[in-house]
N, C-alpha and C. Protein backbone atom coordinates (compact mmCIF):
# COMPACT_ATOMS: atom_id res chain seq x y z
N UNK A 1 15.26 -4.20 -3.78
CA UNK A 1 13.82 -4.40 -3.69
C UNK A 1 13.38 -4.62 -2.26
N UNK A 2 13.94 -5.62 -1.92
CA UNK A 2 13.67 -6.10 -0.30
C UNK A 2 14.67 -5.44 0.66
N UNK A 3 13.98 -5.07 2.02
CA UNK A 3 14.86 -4.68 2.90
C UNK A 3 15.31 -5.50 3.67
N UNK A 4 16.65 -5.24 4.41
CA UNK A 4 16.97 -6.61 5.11
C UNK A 4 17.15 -5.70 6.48
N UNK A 5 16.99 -6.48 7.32
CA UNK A 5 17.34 -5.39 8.89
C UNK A 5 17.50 -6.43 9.80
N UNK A 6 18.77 -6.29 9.98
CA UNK A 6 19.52 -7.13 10.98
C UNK A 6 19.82 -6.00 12.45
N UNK A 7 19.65 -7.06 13.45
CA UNK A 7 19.86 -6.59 14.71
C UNK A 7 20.77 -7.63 15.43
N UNK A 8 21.64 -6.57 15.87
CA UNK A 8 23.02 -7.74 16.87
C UNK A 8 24.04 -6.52 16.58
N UNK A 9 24.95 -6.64 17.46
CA UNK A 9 26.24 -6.59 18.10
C UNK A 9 27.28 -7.48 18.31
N UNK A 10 28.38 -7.15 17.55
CA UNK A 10 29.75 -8.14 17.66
C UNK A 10 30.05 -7.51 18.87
N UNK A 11 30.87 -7.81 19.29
CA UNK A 11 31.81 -7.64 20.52
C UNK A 11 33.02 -8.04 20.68
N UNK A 12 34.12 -7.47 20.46
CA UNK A 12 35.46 -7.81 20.57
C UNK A 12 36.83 -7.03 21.58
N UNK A 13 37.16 -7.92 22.63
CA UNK A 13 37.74 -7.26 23.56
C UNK A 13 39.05 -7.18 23.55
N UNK A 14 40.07 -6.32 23.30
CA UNK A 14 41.32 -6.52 22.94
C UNK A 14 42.30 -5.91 24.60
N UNK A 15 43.50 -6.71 24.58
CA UNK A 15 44.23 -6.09 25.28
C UNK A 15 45.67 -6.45 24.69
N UNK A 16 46.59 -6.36 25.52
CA UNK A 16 48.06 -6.05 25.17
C UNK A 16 48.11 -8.24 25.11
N UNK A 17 47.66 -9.02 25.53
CA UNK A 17 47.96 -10.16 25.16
C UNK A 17 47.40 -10.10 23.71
N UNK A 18 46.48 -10.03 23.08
CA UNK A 18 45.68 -10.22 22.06
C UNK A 18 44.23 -10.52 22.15
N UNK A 19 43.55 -10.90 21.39
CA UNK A 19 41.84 -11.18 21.63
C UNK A 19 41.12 -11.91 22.89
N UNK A 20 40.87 -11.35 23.61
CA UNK A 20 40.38 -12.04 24.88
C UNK A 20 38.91 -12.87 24.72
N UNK A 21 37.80 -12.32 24.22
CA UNK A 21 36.46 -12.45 23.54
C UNK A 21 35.91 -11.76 22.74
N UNK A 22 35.25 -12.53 21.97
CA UNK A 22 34.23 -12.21 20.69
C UNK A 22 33.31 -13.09 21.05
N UNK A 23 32.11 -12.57 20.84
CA UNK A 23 31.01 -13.03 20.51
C UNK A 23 29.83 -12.15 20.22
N UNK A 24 28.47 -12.80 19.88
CA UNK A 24 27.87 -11.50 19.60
C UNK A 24 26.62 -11.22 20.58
N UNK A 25 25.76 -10.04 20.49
CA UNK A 25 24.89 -9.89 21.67
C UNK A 25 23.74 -9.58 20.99
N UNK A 26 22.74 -10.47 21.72
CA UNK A 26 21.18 -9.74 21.22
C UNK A 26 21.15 -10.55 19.48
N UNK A 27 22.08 -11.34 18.79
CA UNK A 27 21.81 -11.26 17.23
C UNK A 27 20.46 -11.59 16.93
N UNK A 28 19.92 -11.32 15.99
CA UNK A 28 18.17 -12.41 15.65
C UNK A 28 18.76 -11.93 13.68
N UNK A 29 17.76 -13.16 13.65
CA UNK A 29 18.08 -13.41 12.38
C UNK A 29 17.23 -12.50 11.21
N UNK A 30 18.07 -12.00 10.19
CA UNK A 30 17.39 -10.68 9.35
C UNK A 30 15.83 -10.81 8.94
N UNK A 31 15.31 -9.67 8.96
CA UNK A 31 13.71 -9.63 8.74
C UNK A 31 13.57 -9.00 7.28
N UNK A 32 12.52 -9.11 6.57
CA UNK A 32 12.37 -9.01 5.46
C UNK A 32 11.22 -8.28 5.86
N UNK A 33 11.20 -6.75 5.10
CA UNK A 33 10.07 -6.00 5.29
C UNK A 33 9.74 -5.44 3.62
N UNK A 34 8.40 -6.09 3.61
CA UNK A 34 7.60 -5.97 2.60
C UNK A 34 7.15 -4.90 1.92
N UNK A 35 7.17 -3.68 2.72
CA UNK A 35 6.53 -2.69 2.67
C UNK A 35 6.98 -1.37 3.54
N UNK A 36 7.30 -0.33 3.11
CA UNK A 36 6.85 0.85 3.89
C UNK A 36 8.44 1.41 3.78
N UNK A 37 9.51 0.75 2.97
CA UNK A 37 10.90 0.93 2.82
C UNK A 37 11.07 2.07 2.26
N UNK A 38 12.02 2.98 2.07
CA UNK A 38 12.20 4.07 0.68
C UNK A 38 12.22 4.21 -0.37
N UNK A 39 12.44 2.80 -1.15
CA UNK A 39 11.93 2.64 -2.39
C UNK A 39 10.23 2.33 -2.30
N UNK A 40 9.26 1.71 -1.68
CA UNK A 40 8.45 1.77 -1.52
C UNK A 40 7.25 3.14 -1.78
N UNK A 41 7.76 3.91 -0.80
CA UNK A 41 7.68 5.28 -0.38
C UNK A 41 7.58 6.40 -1.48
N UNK A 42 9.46 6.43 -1.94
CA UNK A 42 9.08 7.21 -2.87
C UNK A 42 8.13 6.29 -4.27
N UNK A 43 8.26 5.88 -4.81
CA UNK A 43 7.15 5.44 -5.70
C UNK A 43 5.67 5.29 -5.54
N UNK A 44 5.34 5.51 -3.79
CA UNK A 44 3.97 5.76 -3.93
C UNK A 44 3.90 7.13 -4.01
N UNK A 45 5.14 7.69 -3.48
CA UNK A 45 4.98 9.60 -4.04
C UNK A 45 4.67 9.80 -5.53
N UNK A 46 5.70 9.02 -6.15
CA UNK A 46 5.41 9.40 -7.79
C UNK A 46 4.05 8.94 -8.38
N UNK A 47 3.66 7.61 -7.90
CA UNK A 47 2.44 7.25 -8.02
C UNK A 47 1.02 8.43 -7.74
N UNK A 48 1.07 9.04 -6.50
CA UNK A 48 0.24 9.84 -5.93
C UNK A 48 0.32 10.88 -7.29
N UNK A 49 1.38 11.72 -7.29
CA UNK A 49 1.32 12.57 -8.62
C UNK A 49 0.79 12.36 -9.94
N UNK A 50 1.10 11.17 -10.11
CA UNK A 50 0.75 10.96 -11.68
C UNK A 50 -0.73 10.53 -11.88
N UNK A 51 -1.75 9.78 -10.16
CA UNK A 51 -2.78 9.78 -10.19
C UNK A 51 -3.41 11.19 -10.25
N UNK A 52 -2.94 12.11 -9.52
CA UNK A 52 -3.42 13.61 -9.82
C UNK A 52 -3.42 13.96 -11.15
N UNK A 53 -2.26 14.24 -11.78
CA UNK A 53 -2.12 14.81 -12.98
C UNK A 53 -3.58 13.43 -13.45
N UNK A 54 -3.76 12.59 -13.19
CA UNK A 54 -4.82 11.95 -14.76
C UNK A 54 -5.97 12.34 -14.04
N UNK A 55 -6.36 12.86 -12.79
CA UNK A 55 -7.70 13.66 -12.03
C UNK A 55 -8.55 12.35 -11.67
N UNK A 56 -7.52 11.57 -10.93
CA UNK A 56 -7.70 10.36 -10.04
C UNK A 56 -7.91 10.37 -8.83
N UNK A 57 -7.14 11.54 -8.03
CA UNK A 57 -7.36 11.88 -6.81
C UNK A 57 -6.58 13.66 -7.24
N UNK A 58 -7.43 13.89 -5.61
CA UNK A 58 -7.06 15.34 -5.32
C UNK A 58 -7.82 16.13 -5.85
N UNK A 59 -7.97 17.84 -5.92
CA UNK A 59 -8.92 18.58 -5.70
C UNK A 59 -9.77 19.11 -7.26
N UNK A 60 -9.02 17.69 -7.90
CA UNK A 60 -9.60 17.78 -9.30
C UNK A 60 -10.46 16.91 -9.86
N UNK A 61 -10.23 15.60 -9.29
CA UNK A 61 -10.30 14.37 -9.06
C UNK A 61 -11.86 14.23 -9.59
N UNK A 62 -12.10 13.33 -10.42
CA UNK A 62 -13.36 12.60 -11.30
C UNK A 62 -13.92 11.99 -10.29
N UNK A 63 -15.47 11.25 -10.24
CA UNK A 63 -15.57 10.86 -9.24
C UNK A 63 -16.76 10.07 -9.94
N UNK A 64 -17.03 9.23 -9.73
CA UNK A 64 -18.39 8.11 -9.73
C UNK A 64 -19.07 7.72 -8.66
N UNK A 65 -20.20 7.04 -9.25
CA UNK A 65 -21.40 6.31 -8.25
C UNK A 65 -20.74 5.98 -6.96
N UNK A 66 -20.95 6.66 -5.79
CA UNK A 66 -20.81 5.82 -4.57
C UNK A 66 -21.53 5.12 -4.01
N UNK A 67 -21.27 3.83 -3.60
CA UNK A 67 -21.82 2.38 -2.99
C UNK A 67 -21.33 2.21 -1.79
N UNK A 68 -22.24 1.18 -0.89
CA UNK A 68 -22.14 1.09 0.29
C UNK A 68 -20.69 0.20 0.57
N UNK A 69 -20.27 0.28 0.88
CA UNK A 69 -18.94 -0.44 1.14
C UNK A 69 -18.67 -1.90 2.83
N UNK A 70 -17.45 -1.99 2.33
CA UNK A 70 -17.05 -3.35 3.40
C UNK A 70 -15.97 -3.14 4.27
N UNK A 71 -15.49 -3.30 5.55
CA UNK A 71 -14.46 -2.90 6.34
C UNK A 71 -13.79 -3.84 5.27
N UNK A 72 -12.13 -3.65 5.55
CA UNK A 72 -11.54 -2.64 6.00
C UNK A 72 -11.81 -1.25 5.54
N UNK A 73 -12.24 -1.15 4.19
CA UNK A 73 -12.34 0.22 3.72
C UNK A 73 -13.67 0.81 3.91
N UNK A 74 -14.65 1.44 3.96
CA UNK A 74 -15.36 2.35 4.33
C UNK A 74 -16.70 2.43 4.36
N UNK A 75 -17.78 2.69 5.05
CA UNK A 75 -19.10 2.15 4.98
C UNK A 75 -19.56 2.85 3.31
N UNK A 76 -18.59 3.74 2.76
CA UNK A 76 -19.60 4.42 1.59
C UNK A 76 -18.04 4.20 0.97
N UNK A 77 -18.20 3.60 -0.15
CA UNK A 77 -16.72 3.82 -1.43
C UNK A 77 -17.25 4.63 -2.82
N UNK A 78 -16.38 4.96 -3.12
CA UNK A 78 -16.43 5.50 -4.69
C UNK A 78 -15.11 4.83 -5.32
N UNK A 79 -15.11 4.55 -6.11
CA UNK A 79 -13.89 3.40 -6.71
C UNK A 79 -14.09 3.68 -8.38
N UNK A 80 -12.28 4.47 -8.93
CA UNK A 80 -11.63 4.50 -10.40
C UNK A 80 -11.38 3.61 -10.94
N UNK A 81 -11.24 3.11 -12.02
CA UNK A 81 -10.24 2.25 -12.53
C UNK A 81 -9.94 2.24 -13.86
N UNK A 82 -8.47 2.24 -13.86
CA UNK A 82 -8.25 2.34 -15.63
C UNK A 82 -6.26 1.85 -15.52
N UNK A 83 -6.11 2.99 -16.61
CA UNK A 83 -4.86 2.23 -16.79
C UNK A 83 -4.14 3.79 -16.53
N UNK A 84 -2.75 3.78 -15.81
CA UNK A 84 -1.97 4.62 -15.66
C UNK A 84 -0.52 4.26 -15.81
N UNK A 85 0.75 5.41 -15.94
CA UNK A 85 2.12 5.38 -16.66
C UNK A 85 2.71 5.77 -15.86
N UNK A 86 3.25 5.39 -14.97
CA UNK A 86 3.96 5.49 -13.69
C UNK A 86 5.74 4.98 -14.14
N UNK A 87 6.67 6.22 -14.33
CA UNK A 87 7.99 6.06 -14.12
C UNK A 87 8.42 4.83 -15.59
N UNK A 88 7.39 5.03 -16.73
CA UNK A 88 7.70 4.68 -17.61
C UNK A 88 6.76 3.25 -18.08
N UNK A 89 6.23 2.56 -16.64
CA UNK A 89 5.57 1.65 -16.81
C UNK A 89 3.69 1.93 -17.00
N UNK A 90 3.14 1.38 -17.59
CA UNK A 90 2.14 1.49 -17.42
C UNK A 90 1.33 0.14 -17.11
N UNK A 91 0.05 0.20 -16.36
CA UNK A 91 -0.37 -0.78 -15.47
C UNK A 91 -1.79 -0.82 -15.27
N UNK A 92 -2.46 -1.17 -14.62
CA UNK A 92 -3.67 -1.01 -14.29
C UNK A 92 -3.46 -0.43 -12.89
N UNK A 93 -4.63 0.61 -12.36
CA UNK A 93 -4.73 1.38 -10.96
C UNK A 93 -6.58 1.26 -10.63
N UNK A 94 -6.30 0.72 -9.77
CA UNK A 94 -7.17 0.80 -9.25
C UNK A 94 -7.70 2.09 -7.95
N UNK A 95 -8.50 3.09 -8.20
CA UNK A 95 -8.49 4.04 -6.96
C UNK A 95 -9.80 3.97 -6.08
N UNK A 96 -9.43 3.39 -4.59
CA UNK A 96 -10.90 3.57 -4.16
C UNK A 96 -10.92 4.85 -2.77
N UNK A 97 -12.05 5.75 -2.84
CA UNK A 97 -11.78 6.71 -2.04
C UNK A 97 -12.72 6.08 -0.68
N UNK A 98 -12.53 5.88 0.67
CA UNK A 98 -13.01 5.61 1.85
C UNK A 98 -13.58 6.12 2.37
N UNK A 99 -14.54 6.22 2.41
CA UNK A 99 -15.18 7.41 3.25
C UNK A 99 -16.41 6.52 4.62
N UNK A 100 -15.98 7.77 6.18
CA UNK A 100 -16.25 6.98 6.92
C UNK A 100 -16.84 8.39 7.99
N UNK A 101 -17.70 7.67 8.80
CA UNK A 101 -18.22 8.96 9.74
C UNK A 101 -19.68 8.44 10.35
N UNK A 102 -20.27 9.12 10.85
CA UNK A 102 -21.44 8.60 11.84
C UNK A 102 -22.55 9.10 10.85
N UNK A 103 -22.77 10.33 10.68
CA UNK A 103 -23.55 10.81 9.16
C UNK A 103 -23.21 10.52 7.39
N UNK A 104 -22.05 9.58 7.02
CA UNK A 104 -21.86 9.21 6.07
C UNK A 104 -23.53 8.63 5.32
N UNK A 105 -23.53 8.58 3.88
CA UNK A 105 -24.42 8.07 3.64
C UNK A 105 -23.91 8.29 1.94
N UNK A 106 -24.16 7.61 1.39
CA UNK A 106 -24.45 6.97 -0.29
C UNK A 106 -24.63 8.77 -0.32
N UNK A 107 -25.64 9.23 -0.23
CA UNK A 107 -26.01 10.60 -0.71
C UNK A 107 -25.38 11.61 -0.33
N UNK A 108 -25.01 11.50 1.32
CA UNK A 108 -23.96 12.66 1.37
C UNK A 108 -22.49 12.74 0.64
N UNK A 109 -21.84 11.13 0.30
CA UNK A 109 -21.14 11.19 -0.73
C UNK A 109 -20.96 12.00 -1.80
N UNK A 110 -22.24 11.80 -2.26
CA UNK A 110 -22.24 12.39 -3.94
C UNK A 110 -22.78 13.58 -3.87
N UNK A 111 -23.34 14.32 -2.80
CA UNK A 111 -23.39 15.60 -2.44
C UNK A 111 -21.86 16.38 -2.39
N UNK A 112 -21.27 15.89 -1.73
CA UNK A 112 -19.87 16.64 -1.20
C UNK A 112 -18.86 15.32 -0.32
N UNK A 113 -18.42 15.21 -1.86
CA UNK A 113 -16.85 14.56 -2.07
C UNK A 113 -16.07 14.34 -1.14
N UNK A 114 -15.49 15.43 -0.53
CA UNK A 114 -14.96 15.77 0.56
C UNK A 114 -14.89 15.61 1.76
N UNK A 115 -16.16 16.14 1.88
CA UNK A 115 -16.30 15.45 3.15
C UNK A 115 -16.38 14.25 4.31
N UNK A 116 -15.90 13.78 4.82
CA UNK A 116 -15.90 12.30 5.70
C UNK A 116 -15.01 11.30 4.53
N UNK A 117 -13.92 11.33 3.54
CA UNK A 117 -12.83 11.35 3.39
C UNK A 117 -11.84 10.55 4.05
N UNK A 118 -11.93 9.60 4.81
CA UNK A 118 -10.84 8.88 5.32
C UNK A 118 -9.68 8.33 4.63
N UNK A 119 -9.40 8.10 3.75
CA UNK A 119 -8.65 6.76 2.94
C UNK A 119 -8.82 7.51 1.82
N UNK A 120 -7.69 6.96 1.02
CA UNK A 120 -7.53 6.41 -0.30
C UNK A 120 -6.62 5.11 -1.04
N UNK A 121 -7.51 4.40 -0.98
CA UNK A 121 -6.94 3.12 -1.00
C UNK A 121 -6.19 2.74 -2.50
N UNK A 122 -5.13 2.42 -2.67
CA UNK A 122 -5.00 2.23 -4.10
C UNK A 122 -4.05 0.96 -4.81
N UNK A 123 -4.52 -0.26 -5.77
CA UNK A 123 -3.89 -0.87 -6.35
C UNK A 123 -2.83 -0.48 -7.22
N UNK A 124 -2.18 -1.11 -7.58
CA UNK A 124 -1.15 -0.26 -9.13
C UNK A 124 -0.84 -1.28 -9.12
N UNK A 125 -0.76 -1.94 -10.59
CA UNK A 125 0.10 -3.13 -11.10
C UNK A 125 1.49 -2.79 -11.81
N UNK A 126 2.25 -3.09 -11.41
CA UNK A 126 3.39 -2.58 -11.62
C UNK A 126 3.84 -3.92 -12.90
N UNK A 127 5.48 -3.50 -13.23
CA UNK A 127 5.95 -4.53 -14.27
C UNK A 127 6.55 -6.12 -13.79
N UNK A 128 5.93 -7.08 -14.11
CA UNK A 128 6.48 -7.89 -14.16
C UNK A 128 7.98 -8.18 -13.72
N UNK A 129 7.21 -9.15 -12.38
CA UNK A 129 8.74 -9.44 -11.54
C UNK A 129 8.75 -8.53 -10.53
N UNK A 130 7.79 -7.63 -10.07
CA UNK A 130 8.30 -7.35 -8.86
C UNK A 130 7.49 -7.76 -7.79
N UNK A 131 6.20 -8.40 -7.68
CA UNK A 131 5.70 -9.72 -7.08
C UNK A 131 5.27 -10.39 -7.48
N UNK A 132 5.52 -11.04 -8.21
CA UNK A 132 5.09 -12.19 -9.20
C UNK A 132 3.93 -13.46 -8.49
N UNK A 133 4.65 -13.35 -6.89
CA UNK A 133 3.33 -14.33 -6.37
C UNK A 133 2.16 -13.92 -6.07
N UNK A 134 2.26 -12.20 -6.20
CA UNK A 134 0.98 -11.83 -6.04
C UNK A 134 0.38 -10.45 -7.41
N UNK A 135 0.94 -11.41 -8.23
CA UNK A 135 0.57 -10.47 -9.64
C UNK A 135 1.24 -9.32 -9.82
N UNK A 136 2.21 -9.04 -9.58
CA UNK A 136 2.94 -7.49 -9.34
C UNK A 136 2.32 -5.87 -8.85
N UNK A 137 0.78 -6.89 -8.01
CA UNK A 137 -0.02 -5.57 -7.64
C UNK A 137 0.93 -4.94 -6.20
N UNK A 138 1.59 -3.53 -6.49
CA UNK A 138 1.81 -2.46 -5.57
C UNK A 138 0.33 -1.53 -4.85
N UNK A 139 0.58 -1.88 -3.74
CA UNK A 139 -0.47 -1.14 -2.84
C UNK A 139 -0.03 0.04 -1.91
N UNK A 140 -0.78 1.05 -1.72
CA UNK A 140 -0.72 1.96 -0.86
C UNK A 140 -1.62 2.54 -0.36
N UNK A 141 -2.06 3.08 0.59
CA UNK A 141 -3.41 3.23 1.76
C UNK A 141 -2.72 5.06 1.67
N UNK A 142 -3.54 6.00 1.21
CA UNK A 142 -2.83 7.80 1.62
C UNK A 142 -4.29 8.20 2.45
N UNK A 143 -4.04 9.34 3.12
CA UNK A 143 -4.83 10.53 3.73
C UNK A 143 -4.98 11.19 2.35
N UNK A 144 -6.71 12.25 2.17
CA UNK A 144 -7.01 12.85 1.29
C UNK A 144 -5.90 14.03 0.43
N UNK A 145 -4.96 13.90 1.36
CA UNK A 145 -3.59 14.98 1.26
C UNK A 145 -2.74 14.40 0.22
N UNK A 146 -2.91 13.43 0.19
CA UNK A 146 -2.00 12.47 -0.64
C UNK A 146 -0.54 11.89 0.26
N UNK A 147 -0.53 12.18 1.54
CA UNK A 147 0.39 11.50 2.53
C UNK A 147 -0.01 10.56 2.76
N UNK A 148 1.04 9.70 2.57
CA UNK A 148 0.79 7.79 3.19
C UNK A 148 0.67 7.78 4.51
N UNK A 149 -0.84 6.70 4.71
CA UNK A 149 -1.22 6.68 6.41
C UNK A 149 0.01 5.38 6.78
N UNK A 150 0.06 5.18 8.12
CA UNK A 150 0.84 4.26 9.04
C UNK A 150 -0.02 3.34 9.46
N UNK A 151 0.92 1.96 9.70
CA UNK A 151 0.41 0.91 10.75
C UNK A 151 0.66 1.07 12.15
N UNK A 152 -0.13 0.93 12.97
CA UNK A 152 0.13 0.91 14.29
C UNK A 152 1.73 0.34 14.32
N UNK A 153 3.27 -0.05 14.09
CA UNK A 153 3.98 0.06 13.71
C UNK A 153 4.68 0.97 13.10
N UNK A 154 4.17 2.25 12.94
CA UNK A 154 4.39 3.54 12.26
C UNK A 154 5.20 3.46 10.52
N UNK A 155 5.09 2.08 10.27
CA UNK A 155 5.37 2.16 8.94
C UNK A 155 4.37 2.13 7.72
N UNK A 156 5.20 2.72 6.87
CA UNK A 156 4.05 3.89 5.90
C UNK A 156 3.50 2.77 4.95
N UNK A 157 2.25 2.75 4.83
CA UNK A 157 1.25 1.61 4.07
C UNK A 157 1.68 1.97 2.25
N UNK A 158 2.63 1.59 1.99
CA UNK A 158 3.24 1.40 1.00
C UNK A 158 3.94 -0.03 0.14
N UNK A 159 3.13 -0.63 -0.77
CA UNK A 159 4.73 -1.79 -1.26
C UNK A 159 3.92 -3.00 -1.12
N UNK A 160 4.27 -3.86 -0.85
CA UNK A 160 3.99 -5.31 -0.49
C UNK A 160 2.96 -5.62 0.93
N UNK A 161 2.11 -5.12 0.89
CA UNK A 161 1.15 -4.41 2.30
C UNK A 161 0.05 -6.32 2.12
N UNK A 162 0.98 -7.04 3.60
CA UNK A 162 -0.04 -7.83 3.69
C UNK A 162 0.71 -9.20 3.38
N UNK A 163 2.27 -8.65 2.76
CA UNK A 163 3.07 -10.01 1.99
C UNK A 163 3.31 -11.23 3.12
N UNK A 164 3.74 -10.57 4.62
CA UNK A 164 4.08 -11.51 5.09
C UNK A 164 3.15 -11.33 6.36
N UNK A 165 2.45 -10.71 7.07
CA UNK A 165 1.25 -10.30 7.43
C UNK A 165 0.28 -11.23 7.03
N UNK A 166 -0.83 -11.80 7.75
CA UNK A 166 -2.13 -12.66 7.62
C UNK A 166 -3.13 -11.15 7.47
N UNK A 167 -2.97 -10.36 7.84
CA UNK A 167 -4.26 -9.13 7.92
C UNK A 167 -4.25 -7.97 7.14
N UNK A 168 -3.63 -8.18 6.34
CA UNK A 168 -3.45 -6.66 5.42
C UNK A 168 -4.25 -6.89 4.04
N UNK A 169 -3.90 -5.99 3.20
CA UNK A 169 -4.46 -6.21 1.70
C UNK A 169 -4.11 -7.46 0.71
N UNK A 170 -2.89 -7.63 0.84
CA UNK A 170 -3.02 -9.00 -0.31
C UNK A 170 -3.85 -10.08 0.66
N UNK A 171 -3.36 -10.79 2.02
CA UNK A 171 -3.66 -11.80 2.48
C UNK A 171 -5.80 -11.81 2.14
N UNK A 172 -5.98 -10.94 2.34
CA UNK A 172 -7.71 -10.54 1.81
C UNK A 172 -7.85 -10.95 0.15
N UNK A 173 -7.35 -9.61 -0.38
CA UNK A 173 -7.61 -9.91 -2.10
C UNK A 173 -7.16 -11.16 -2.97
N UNK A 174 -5.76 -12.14 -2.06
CA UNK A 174 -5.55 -13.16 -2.85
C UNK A 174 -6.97 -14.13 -2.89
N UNK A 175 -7.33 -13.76 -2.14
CA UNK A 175 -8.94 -14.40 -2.09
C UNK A 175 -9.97 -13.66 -3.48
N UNK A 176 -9.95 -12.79 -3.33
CA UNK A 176 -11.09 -12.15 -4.88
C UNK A 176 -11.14 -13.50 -5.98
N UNK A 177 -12.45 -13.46 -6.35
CA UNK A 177 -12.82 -14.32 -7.64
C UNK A 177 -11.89 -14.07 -8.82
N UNK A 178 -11.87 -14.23 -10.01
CA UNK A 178 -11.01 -14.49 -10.89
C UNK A 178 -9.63 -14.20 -10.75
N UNK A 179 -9.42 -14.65 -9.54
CA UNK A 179 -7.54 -14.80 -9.70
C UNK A 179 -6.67 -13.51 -9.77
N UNK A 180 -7.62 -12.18 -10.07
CA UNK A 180 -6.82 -11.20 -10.16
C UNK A 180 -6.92 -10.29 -8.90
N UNK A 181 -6.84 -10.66 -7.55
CA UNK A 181 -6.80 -9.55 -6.49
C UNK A 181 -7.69 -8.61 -6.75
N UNK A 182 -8.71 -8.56 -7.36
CA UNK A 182 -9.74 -7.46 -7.57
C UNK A 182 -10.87 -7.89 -7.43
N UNK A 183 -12.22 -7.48 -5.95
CA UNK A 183 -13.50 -8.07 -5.78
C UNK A 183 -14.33 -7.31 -6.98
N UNK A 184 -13.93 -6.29 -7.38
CA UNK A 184 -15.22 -5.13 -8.05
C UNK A 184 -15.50 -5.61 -9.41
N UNK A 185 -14.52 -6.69 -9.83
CA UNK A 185 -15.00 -6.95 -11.13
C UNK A 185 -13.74 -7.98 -12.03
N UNK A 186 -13.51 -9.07 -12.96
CA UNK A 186 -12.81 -9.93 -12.85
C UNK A 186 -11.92 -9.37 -14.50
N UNK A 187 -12.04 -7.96 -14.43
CA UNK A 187 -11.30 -7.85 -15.80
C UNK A 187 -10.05 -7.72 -16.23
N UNK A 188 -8.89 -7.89 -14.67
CA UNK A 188 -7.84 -7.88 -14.42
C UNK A 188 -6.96 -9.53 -14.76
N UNK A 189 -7.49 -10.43 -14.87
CA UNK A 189 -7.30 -11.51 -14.71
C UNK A 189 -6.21 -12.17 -15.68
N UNK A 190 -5.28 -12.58 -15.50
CA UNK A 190 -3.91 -12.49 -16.45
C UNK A 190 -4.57 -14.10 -16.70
């Protein structure tokens, strides 16, 4: 589940007496990365698909009322929500599409979809136990392509986005009203 990534170098110098020195160089102690790992990754791939196939995103994709929106995500949102079956589990998904630009507007939205497109922001509650301190909601941030965008860190906005981070998505939504990481409405609420 968790990645561990250790950095250091042993060092061991041998000659014809036997061990001269060991010690190690540079060690720091293992980091725990929340997000953006290969299990991460691929499951927001499978995720991305199976939101297509239900015409959640992509060039098929259902679409509702767009509203003015809040940074981080986009001066104009359009936002899904229902329940989806991801790799056997099924969950609640939340899909919100971002849309951002100097001519954006509520109306050019719902004129043409497409256009000014930044983001697609997306919840998925996954099964029980795989973050339990933060409701088992899996997050991922894609381009309209369905490729996962990067953090200035170049790791892919996938997984636990925010777990150990003060500025990302959970550290924000553990804040939302009824307890369930969701501002748009409190019907998630275990």
């Amino acid at each position: 589940m968790f990645r561990k990534i250790m950095m250091g170098l042993a060092v061991v110098v041998l000659t014809g007496a036997g061990v001269v020195w060991v010690g190690a160089v540079s060690a720091q102690p293992a980091k725990t990365v929340f997000f953006g790992g290969d299990e991460d990754v691929a499951f927001a791939q499978r995720l991305w698909r199976e939101m297509a196939a239900a015409r959640l995103v992509g060039a098929t994709a259902v679409t509702s009322r767009p509203y003015e929106g809040v940074e981080p995500h986009g001066a104009i949102l359009v936002t899904l929500q229902g329940d989806l079956t991801v790799g056997g589990h099924t969950g609640a998904v939340i899909v919100k599409n971002n849309y951002m630009g100097e001519s954006v507007s509520v109306s050019s939205v719902a004129d043409n979809p497409d256009l000014n497109l930044a983001a697609v922001t997306v919840m998925f509650q996954r099964a029980e136990g795989y973050d339990s301190d933060n409701l088992d909601w899996f997050w991922a941030k894609y381009s309209a392509d369905g490729s996962l965008q990067t953090n200035p860190q170049g790791l892919q906005l996938a997984g636990r986005i925010g777990k150990n981070p003060q500025d990302a998505c959970i550290a924000c939504h553990k804040f939302a009203p009824g307890d369930d990481y969701v501002f748009l409405n409190d019907q998630l609420a275990r």
